[in-house]
N, C-alpha and C. Protein backbone atom coordinates (compact mmCIF):
# COMPACT_ATOMS: atom_id res chain seq x y z
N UNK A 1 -2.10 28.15 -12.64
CA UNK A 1 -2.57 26.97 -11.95
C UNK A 1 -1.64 26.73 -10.77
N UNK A 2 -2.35 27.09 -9.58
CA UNK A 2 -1.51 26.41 -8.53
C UNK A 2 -1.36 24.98 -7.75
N UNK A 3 0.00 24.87 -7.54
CA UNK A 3 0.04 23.34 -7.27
C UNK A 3 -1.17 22.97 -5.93
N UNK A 4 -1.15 21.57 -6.31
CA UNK A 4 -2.51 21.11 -5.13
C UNK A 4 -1.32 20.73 -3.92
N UNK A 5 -1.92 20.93 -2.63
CA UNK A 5 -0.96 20.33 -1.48
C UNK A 5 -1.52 18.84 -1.26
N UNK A 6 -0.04 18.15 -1.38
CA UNK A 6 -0.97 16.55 -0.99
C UNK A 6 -1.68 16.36 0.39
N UNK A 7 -2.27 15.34 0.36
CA UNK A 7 -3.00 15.25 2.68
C UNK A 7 -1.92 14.61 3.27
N UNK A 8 -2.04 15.10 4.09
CA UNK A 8 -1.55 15.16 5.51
C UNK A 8 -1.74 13.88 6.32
N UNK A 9 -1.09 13.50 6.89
CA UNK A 9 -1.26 12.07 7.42
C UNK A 9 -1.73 12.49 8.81
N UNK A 10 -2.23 11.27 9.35
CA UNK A 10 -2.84 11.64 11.08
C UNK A 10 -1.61 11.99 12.14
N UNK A 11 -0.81 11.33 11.84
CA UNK A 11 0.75 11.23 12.18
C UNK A 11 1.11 13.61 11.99
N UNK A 12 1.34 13.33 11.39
CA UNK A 12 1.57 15.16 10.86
C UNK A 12 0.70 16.31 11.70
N UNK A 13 -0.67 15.60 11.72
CA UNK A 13 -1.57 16.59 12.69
C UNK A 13 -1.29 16.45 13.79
N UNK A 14 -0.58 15.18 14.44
CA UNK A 14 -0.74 15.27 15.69
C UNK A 14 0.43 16.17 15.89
N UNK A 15 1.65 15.89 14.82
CA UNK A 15 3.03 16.61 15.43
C UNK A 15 2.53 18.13 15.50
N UNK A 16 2.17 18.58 14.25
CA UNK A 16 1.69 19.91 14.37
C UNK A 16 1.06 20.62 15.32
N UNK A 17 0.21 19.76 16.03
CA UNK A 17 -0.70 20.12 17.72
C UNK A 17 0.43 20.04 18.76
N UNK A 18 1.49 18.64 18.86
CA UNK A 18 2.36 18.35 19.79
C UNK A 18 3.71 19.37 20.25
N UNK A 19 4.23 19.65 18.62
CA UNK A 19 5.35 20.21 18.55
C UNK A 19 5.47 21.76 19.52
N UNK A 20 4.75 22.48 18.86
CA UNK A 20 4.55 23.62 20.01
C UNK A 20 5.05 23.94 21.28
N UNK A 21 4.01 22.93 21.91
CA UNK A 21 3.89 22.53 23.05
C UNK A 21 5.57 22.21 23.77
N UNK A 22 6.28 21.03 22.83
CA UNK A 22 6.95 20.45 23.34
C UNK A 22 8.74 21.44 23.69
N UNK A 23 8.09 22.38 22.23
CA UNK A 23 9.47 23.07 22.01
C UNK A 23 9.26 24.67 23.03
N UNK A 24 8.19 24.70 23.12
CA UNK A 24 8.01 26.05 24.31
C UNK A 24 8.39 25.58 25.99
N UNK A 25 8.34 23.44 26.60
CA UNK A 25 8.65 23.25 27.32
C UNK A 25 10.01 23.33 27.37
N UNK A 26 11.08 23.17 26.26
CA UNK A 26 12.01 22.69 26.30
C UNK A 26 12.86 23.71 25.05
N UNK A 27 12.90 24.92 25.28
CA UNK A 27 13.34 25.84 23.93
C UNK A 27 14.64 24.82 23.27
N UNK A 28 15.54 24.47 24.27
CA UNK A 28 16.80 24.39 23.91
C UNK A 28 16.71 22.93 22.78
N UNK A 29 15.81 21.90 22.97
CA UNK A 29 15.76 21.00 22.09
C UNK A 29 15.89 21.03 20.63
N UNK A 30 16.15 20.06 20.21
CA UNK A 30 16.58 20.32 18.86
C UNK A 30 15.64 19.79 17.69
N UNK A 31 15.43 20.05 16.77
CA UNK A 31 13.92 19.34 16.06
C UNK A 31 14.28 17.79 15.99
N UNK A 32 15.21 17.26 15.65
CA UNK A 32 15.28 16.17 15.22
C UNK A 32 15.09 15.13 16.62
N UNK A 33 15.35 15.87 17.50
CA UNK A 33 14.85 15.36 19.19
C UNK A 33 13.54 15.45 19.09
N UNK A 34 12.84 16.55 18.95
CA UNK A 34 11.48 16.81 18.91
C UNK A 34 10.41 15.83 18.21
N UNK A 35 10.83 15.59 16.91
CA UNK A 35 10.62 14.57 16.20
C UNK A 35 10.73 13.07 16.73
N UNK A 36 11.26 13.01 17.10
CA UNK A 36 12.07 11.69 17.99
C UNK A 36 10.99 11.66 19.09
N UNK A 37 10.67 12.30 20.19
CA UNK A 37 9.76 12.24 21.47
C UNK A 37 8.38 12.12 20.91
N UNK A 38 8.15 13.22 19.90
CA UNK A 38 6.77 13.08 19.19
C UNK A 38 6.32 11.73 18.50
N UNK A 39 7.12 11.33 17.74
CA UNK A 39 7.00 9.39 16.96
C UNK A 39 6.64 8.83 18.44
N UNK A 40 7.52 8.54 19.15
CA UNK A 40 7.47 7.50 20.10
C UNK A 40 6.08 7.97 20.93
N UNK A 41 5.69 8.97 21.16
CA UNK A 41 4.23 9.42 21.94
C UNK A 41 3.44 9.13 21.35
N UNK A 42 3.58 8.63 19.94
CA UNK A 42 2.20 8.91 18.83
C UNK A 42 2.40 7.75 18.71
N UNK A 43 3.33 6.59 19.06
CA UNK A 43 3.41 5.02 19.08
C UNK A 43 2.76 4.68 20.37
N UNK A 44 2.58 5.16 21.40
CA UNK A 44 1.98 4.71 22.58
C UNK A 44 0.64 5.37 22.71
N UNK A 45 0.23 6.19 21.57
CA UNK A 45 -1.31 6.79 21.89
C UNK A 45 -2.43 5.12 21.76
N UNK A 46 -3.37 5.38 22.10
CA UNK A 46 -4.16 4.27 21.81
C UNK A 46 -4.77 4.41 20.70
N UNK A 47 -5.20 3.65 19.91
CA UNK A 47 -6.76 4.38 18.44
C UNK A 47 -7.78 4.82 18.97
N UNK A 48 -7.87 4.78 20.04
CA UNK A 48 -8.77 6.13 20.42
C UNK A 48 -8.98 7.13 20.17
N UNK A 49 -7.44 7.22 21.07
CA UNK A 49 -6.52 8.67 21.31
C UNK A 49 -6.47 9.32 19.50
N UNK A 50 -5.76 8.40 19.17
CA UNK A 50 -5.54 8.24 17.70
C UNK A 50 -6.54 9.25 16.66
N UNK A 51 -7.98 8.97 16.89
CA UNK A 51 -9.24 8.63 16.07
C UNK A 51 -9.07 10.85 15.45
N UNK A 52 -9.09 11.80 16.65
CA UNK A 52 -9.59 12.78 15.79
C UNK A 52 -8.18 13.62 15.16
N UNK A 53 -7.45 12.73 15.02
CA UNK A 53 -5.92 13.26 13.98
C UNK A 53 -5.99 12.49 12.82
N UNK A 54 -6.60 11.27 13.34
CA UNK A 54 -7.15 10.34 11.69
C UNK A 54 -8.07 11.20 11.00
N UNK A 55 -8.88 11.90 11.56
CA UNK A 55 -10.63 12.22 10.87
C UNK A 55 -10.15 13.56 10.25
N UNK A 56 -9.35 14.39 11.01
CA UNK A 56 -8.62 15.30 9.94
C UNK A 56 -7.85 15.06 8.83
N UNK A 57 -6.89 13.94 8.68
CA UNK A 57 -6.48 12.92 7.74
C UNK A 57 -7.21 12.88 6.84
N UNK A 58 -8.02 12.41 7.20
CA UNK A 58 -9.62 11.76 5.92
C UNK A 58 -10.01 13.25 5.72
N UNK A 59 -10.34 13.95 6.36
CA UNK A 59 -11.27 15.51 5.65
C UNK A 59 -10.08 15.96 4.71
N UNK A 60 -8.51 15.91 5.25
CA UNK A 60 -7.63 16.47 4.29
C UNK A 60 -7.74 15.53 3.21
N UNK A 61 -7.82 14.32 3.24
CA UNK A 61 -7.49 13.35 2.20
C UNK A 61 -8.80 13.90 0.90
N UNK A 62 -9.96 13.94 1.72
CA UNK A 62 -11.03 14.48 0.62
C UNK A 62 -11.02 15.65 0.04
N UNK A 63 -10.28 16.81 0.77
CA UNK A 63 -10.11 17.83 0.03
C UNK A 63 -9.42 18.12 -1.07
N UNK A 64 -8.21 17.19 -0.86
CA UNK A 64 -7.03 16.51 -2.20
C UNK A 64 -7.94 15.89 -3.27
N UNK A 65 -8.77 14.99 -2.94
CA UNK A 65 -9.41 14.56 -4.36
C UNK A 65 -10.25 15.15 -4.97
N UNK A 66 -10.84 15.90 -3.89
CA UNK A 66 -11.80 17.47 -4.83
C UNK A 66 -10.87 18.42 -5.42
N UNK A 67 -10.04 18.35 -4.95
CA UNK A 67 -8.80 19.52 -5.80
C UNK A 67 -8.65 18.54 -6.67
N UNK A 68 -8.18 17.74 -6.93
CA UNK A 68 -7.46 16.85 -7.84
C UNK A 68 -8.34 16.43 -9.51
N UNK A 69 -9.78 16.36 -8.72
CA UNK A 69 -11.01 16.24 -9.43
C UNK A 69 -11.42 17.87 -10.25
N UNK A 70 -11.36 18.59 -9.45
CA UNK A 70 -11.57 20.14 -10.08
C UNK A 70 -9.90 20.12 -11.23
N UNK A 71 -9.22 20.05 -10.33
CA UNK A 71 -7.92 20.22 -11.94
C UNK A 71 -8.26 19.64 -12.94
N UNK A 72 -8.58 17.94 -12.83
CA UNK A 72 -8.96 17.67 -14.12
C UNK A 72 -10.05 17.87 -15.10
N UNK A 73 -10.86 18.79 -14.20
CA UNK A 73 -12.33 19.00 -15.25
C UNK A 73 -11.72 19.72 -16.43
N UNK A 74 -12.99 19.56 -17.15
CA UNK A 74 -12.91 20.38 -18.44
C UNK A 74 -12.29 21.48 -18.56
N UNK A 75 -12.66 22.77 -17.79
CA UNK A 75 -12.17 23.61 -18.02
C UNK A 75 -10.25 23.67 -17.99
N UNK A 76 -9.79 22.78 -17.39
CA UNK A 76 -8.05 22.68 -17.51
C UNK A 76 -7.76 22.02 -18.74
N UNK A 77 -8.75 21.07 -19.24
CA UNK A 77 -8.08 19.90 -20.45
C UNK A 77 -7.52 21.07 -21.48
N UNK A 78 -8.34 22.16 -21.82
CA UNK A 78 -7.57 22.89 -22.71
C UNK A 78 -6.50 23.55 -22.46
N UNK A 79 -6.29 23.97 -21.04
CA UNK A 79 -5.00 24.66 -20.45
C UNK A 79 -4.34 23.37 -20.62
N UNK A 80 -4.34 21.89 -20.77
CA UNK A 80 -3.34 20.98 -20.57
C UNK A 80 -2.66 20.56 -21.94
N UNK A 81 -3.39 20.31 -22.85
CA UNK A 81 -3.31 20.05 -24.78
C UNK A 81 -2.67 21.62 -25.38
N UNK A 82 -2.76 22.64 -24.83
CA UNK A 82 -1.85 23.50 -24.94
C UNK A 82 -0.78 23.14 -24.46
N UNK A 83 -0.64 23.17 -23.07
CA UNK A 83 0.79 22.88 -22.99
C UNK A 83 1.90 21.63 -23.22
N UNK A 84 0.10 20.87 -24.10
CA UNK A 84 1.08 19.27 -24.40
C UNK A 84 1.54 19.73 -26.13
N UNK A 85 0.91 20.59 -26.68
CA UNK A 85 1.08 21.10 -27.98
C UNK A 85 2.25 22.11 -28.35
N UNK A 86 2.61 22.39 -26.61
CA UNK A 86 4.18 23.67 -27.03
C UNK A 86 5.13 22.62 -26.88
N UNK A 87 4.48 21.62 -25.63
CA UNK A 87 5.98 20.70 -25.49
C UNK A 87 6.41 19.88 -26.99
N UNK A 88 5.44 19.40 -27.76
CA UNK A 88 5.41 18.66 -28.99
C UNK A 88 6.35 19.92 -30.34
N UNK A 89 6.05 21.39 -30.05
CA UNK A 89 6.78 21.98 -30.71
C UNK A 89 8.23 21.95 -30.45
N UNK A 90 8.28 22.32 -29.37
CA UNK A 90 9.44 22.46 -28.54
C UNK A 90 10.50 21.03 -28.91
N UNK A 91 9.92 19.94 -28.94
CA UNK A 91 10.87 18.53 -28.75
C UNK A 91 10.91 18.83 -30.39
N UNK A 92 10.41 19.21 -31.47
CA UNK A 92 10.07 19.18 -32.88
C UNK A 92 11.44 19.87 -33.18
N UNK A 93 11.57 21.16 -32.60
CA UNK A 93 12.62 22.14 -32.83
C UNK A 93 13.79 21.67 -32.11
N UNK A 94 13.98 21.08 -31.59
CA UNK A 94 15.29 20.36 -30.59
C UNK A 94 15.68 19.47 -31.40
N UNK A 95 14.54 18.52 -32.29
CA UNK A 95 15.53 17.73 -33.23
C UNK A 95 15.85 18.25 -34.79
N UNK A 96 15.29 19.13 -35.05
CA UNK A 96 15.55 19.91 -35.99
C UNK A 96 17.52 20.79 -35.74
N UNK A 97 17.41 20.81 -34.70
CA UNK A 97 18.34 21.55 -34.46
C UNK A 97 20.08 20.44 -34.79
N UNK A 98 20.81 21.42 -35.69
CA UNK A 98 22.37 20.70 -35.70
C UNK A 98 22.49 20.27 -34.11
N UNK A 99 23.28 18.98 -34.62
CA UNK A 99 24.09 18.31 -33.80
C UNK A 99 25.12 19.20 -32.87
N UNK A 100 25.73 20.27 -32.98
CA UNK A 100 26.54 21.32 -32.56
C UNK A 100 25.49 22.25 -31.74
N UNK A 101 24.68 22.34 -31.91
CA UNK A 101 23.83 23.46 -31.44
C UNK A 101 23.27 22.64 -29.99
N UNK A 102 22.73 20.97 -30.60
CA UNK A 102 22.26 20.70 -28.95
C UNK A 102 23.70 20.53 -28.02
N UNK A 103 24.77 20.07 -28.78
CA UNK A 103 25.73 19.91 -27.81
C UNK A 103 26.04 20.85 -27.16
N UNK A 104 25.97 22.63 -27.53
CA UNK A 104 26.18 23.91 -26.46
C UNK A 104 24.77 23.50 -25.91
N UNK A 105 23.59 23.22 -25.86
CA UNK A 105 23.03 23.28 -24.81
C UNK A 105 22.84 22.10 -23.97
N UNK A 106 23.38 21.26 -24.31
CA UNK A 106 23.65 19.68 -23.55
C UNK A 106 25.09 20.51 -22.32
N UNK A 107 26.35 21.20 -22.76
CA UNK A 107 26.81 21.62 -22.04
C UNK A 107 26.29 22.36 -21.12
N UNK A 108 25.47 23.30 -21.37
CA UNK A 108 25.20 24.10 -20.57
C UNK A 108 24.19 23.66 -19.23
N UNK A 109 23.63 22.37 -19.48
CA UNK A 109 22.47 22.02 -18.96
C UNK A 109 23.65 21.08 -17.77
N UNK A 110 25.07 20.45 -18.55
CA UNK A 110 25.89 19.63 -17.63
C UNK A 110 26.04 20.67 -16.33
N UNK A 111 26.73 21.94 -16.82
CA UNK A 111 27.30 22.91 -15.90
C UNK A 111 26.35 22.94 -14.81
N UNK A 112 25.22 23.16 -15.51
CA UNK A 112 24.20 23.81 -14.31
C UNK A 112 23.77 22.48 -13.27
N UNK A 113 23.97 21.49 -13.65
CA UNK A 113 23.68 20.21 -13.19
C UNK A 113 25.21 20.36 -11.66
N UNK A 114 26.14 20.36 -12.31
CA UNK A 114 27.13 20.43 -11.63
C UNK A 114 27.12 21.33 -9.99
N UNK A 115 26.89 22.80 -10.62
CA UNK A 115 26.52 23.86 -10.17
C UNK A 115 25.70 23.09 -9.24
N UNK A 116 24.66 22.60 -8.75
CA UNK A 116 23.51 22.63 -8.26
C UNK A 116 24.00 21.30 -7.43
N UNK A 117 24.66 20.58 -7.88
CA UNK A 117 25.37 19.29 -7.09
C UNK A 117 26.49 19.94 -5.90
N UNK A 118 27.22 21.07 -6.34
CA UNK A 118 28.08 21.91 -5.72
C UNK A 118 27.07 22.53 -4.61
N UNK A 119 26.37 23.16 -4.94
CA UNK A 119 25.14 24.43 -3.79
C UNK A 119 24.64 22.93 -2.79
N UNK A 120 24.01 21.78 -3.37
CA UNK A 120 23.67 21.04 -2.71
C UNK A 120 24.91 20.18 -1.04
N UNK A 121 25.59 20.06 -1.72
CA UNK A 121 26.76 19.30 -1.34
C UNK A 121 27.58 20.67 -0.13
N UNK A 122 27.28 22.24 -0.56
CA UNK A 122 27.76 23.08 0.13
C UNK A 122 26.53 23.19 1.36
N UNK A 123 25.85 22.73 0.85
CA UNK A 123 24.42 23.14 2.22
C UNK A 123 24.38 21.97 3.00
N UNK A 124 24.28 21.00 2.23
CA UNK A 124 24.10 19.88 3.38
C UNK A 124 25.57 19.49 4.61
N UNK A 125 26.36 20.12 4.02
CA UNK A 125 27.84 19.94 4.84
C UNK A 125 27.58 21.27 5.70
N UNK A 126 27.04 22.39 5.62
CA UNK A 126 26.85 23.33 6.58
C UNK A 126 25.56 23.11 7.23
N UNK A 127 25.11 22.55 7.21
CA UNK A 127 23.64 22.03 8.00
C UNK A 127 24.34 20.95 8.90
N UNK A 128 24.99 19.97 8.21
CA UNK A 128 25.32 19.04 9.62
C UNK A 128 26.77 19.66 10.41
N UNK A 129 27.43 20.81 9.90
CA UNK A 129 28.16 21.94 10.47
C UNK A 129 27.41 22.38 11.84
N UNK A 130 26.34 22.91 11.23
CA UNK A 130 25.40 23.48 12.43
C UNK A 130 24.55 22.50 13.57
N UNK A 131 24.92 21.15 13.39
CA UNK A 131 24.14 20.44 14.40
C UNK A 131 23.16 20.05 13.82
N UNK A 132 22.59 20.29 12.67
CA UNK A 132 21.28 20.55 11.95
C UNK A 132 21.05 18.59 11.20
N UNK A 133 21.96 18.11 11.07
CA UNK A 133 22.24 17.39 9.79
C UNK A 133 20.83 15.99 10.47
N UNK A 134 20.48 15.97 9.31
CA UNK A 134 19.85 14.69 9.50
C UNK A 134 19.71 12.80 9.46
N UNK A 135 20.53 12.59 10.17
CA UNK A 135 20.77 10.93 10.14
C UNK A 135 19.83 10.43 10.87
């Protein structure tokens, strides 16, 4: 089962049409500039202007609830009560399990928590390294 993509706001289509444009006038700009010129253009469009980045909005918005509507039909409820029936095993055998046994995997779950606070904390300090950072 693949994940559904949520819709797209009117705002998003327009950047997606705008951006291009703006970064082939101006290579050297930086996205978070780009972003920046694009908001403020898309604050001075009129609802006019506005109307056919909305109407893609709405066609995306309907395609999300037909996806959303097809996941939940019938044919998934049984792909779903399966996997609500392993999780119900699964939590069954976790409390079955000695007190010693969840604590090695309560550790192991800390480490990796840690780990991942570390990779996080190493990327976002080399992203605003690179000019990149987002405030």
């Amino acid at each position: 089962m693949s994940r559904i993509k949520r819709p797209r706001s009117a705002f998003v289509y327009y950047m997606l049409k705008m951006r291009p444009k703006l970064e082939k006038e101006n290579p050297q700009i930086s996205f978070k500039k780009v972003c920046k010129l694009i908001g403020e253009s898309w604050n001075h469009l009129s609802e006019e202007d506005k109307k056919p980045f909305q109407k893609q909005a709405d066609d995306d918005k309907l395609r999300y609830q037909r996806e959303i509507k097809q996941l939940n039909s019938e044919n998934n409820t049984e792909e779903i009560e399966e996997k609500d029936d392993l999780l119900k095993e699964l939590n069954k055998k976790w409390k079955e399990l000695p007190s010693e046994e969840q604590e090695k995997y309560q550790l192991l779950s800390l480490k990796d928590k840690e780990r991942l606070k570390r990779e996080l904390d190493n990327f976002h300090q080399s992203s605003s390294d690179d000019g990149t950072d987002s405030d």
